[in-house]
C-alpha atoms as a PDB file:
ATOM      1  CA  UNK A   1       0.000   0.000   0.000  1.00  0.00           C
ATOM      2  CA  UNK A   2       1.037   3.287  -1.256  1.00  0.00           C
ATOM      3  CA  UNK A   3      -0.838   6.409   1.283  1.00  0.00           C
ATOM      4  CA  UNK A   4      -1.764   9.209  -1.230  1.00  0.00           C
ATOM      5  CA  UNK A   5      -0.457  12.670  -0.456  1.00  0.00           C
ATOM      6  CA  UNK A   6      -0.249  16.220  -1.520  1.00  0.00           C
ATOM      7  CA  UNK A   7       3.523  15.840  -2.850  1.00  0.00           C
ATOM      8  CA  UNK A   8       2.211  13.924  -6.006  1.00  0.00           C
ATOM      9  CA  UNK A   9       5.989  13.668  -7.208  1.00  0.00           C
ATOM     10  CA  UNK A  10       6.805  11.903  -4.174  1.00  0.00           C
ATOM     11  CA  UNK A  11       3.732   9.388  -4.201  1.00  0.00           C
ATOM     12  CA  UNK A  12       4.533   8.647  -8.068  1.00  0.00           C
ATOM     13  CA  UNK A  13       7.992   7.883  -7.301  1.00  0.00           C
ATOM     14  CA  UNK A  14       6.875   6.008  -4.059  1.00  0.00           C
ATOM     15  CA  UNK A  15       4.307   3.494  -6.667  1.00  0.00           C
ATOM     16  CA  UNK A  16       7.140   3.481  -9.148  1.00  0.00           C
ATOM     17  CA  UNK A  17       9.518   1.884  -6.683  1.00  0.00           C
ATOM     18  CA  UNK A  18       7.267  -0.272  -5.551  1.00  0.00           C
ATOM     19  CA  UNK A  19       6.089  -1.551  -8.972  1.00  0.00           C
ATOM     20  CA  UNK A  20      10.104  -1.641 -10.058  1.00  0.00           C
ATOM     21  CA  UNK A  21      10.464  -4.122  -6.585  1.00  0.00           C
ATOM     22  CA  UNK A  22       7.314  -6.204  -7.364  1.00  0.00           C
ATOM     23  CA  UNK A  23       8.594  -6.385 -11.083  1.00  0.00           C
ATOM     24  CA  UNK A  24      12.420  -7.692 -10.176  1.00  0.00           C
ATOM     25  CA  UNK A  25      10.516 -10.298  -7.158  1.00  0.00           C
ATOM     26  CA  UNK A  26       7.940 -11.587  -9.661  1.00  0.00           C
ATOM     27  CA  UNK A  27      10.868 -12.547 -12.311  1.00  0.00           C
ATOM     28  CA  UNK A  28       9.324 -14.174 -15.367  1.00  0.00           C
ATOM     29  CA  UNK A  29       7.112 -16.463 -14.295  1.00  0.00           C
ATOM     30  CA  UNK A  30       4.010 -14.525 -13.104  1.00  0.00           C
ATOM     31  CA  UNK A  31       3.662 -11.701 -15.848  1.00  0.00           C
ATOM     32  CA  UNK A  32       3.905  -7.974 -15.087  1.00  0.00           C
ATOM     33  CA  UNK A  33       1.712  -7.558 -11.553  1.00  0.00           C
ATOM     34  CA  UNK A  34      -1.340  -5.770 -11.298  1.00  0.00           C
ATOM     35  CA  UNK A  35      -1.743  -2.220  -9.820  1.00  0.00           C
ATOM     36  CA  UNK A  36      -4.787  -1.012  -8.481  1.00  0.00           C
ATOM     37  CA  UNK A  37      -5.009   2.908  -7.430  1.00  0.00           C
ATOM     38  CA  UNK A  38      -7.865   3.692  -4.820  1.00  0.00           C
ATOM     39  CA  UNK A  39      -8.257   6.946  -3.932  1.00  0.00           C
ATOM     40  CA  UNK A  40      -9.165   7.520   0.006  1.00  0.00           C
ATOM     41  CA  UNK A  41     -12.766   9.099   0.140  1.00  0.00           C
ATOM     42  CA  UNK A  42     -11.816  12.145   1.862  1.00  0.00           C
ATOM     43  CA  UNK A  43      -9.187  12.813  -1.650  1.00  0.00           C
ATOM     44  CA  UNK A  44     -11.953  12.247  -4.011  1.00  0.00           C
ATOM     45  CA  UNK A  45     -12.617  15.322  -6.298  1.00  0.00           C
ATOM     46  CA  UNK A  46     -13.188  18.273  -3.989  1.00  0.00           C
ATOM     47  CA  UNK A  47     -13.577  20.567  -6.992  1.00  0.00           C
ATOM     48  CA  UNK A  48     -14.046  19.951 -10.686  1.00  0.00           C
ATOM     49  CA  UNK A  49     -13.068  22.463 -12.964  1.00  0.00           C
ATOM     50  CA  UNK A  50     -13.312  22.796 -16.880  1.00  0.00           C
ATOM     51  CA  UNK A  51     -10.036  23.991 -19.075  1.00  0.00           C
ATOM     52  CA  UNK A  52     -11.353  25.329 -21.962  1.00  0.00           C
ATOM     53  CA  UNK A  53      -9.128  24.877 -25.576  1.00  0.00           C
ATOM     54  CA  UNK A  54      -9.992  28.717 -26.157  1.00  0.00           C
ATOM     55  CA  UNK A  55      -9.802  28.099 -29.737  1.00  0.00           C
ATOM     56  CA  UNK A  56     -11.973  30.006 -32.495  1.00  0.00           C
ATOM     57  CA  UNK A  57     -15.082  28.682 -34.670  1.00  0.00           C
ATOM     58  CA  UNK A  58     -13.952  25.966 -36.882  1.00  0.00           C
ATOM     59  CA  UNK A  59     -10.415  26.196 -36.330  1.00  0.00           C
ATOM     60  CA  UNK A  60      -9.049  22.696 -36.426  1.00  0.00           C
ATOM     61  CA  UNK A  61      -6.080  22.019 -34.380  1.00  0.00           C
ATOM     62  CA  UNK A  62      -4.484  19.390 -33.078  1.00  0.00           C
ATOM     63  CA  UNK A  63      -3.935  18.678 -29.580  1.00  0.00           C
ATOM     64  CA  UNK A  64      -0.516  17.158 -28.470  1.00  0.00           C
ATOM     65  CA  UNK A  65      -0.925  15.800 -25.310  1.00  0.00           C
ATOM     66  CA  UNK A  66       1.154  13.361 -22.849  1.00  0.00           C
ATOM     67  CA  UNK A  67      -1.821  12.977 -20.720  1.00  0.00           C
ATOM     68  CA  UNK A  68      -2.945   9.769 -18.663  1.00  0.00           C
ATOM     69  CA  UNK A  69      -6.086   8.657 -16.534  1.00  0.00           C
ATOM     70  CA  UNK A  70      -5.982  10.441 -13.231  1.00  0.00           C
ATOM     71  CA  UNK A  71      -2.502  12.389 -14.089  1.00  0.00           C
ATOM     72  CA  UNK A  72      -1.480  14.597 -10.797  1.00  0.00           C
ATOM     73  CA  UNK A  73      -0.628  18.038 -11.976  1.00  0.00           C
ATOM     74  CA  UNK A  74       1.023  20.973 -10.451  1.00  0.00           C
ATOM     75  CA  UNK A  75      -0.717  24.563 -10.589  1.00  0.00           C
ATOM     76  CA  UNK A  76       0.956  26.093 -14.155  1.00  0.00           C
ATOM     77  CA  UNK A  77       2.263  22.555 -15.347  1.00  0.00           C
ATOM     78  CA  UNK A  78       1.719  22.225 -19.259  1.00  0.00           C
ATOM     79  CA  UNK A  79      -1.253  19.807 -19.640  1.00  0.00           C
ATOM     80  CA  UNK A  80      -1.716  20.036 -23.480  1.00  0.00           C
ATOM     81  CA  UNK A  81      -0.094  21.664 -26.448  1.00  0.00           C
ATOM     82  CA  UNK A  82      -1.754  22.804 -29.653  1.00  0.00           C
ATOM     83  CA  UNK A  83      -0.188  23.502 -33.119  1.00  0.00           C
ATOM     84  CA  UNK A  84       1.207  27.102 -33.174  1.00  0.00           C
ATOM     85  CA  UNK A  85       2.207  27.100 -36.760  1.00  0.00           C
ATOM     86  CA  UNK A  86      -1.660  28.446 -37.672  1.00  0.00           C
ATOM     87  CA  UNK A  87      -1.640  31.051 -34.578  1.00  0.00           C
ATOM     88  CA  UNK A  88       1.954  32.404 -35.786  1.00  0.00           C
ATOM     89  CA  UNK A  89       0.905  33.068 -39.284  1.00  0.00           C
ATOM     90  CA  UNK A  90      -2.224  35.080 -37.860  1.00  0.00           C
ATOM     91  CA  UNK A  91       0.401  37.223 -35.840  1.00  0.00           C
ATOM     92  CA  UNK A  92       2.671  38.065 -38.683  1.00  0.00           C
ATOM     93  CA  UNK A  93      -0.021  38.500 -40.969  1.00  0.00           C
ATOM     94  CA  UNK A  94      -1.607  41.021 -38.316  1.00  0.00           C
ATOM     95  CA  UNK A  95       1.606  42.556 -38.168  1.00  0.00           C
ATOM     96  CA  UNK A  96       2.412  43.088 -41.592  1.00  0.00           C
ATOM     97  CA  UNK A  97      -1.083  44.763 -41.934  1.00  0.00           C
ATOM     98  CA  UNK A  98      -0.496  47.498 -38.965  1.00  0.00           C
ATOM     99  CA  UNK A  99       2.688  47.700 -40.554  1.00  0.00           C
ATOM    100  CA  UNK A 100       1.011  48.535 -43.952  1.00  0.00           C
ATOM    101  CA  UNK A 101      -1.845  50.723 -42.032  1.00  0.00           C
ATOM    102  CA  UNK A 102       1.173  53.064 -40.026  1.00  0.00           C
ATOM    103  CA  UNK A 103       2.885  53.447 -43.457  1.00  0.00           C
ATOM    104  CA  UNK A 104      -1.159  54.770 -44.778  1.00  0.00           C
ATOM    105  CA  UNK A 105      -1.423  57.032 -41.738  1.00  0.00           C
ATOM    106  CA  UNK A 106       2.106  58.442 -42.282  1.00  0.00           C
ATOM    107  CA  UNK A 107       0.789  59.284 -45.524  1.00  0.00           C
ATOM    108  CA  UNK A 108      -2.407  60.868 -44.784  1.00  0.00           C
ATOM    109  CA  UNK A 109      -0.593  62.905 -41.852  1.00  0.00           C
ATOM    110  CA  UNK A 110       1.888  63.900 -44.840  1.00  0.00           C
ATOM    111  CA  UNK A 111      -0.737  64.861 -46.634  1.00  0.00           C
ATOM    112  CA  UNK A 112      -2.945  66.785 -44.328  1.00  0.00           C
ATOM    113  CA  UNK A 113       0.644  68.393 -43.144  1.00  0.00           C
ATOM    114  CA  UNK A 114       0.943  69.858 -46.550  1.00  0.00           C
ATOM    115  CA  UNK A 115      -2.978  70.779 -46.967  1.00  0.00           C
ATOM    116  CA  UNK A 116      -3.147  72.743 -44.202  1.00  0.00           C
ATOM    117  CA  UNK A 117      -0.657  75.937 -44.730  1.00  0.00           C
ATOM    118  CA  UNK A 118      -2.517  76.067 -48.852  1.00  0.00           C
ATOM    119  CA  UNK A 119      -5.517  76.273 -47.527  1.00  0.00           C
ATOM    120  CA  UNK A 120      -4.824  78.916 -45.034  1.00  0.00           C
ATOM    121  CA  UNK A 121      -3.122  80.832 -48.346  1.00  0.00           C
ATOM    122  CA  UNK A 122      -6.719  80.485 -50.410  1.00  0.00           C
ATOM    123  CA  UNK A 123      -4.512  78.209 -52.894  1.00  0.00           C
ATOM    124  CA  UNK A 124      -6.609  75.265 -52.081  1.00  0.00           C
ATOM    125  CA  UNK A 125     -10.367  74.897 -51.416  1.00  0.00           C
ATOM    126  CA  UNK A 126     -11.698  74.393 -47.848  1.00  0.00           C
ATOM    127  CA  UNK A 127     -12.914  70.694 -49.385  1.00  0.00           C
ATOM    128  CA  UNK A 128      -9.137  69.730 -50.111  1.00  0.00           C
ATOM    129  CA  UNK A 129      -8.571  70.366 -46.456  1.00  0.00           C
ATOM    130  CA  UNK A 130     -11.577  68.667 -45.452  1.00  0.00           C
ATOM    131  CA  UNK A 131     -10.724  65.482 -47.283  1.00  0.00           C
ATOM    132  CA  UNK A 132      -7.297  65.258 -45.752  1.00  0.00           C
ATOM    133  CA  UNK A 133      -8.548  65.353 -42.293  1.00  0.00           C
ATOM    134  CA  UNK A 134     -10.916  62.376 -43.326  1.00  0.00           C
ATOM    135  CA  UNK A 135      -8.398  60.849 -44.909  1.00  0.00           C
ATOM    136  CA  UNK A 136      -6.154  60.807 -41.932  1.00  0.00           C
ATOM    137  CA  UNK A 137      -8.772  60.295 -39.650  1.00  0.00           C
ATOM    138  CA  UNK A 138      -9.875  56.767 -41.239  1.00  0.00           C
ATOM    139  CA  UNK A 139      -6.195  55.905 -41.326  1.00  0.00           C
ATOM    140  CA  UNK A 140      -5.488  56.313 -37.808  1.00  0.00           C
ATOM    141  CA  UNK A 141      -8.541  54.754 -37.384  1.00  0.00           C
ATOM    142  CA  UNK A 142      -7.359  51.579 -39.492  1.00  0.00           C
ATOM    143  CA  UNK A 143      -4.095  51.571 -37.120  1.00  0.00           C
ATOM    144  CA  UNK A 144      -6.334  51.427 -34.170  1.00  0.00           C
ATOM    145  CA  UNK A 145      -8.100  48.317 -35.472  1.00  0.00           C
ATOM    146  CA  UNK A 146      -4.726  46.369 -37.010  1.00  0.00           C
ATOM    147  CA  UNK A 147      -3.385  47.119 -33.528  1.00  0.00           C
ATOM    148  CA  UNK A 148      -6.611  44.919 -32.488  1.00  0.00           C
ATOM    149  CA  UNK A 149      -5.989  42.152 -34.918  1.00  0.00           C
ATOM    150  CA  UNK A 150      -2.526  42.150 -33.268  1.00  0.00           C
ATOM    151  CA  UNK A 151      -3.295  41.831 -29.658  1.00  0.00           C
ATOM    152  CA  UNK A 152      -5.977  39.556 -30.852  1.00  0.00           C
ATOM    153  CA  UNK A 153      -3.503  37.103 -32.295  1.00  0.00           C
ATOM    154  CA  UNK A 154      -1.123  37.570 -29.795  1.00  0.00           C
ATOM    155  CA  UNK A 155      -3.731  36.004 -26.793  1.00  0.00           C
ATOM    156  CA  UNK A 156      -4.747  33.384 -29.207  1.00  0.00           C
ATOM    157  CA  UNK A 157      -1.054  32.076 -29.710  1.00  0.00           C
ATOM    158  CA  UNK A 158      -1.106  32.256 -25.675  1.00  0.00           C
ATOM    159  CA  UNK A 159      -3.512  29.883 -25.825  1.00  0.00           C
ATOM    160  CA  UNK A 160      -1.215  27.186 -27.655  1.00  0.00           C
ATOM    161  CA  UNK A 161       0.035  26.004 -24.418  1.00  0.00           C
ATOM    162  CA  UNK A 162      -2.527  25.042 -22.173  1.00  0.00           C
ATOM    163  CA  UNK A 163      -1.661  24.761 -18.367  1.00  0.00           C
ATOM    164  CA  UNK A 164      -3.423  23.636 -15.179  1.00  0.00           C
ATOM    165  CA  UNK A 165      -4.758  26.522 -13.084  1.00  0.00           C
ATOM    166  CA  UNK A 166      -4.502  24.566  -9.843  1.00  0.00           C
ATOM    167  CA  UNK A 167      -2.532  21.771  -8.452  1.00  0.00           C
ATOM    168  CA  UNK A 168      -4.489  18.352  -8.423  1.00  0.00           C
ATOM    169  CA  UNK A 169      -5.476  15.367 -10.511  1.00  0.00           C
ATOM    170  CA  UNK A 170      -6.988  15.257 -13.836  1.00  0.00           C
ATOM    171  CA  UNK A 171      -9.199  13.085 -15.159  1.00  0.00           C
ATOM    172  CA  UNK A 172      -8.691  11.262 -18.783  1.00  0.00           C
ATOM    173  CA  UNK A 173      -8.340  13.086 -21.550  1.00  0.00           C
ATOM    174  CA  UNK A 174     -11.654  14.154 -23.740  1.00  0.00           C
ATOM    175  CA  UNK A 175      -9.830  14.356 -27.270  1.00  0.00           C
ATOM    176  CA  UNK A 176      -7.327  12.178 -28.586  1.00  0.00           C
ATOM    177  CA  UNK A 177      -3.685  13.180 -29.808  1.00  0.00           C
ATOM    178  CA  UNK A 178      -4.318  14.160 -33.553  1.00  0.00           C
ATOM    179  CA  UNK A 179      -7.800  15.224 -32.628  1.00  0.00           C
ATOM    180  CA  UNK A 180      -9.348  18.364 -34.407  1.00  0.00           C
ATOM    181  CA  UNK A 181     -10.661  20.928 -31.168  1.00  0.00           C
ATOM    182  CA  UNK A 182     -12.961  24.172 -31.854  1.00  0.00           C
ATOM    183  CA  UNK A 183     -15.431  25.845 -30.067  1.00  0.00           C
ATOM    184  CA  UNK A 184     -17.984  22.890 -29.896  1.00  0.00           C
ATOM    185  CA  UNK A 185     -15.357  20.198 -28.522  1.00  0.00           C
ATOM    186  CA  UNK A 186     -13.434  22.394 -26.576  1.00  0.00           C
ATOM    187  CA  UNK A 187     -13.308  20.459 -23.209  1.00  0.00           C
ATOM    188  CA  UNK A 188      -9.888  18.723 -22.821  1.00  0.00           C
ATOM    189  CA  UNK A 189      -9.884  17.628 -19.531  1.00  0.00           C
ATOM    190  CA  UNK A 190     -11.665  18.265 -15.565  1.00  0.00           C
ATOM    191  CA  UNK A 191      -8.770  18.640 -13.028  1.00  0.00           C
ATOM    192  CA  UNK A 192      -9.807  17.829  -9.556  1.00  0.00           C
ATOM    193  CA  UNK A 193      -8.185  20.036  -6.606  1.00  0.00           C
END
């Protein structure tokens, strides 16, 4: 008998020893032996908690994991691990667009820069100022949303790696390695504090 404990390292390595000394007394003749983990009732799931993929609609992924039935985890350990290939092309692509949206809005400040001191002189129309301003005003507006698209991508590649919020023990796996996740299959796992 192997007493369960909070130091899940040291009860692991406690049933691995014990299964390595059962293994080298059996020898050949019996077969690997048989292990059978009971949980005392005061250890059994105190709290249940979902961890959500956080992927978008119909974004297939799939999930690496190394997990096992009733796994003990450590608050922050990795628990699965998504393809960031996808998540990393969104964030350069989002780049290169705010990238392409400051280089419009330098433009239209240019612009407007140049506008401003003709008009004053009466040697262009009040509408040629009036349309610069606009024009500069949807381009900073464009920066303000490509600077969206980036912070956007940026918390969805966070979600590549995803990590147990508290210490415990989680329960088998819902998807399979290779498995595609979205939004409608999004529950990996329950970890029990």
């Amino acid at each position: 008998r192997i007493p369960l404990s909070s130091d899940a390292e040291a009860t692991a390595a406690e049933g691995r020893s014990a299964i390595a000394a059962l293994s080298a007394g059996n020898g050949a003749r019996m077969g690997p032996p048989r292990v059978v983990v009971a949980v005392p009732a005061d250890q059994v799931l105190r709290k249940t908690i979902t961890l959500p993929a956080a992927v978008e609609e119909n974004l297939h992924q799939a999930p690496a994991y190394d997990l096992d039935r009733h796994t003990p985890f450590k608050a922050g350990e990795v628990m699965f691990l998504m393809e960031a290939k996808p998540f990393e092309a969104r964030l350069k692509a989002a780049r290169a667009e705010l990238a392409q949206q400051q280089a419009r809005l330098s433009t239209a400040r240019a612009n407007l820069a140049r506008v401003k001191p003709l008009v004053a002189d009466d040697a262009l129309a009040a509408k040629d100022l009036d349309d610069a301003t606009g024009q500069e005003q949807a381009a900073a507006a464009a920066v303000e949303a490509a600077m969206a698209k980036v912070t956007d991508a940026q918390l969805n590649l966070g979600y590549v790696t995803i990590t147990a919020p508290v210490a415990g023990i989680s329960s088998f796996a819902k998807v399979q390695d290779g498995a595609y996740v979205n939004s409608q299959n999004s529950l990996l796992t329950y970890v029990a504090k």
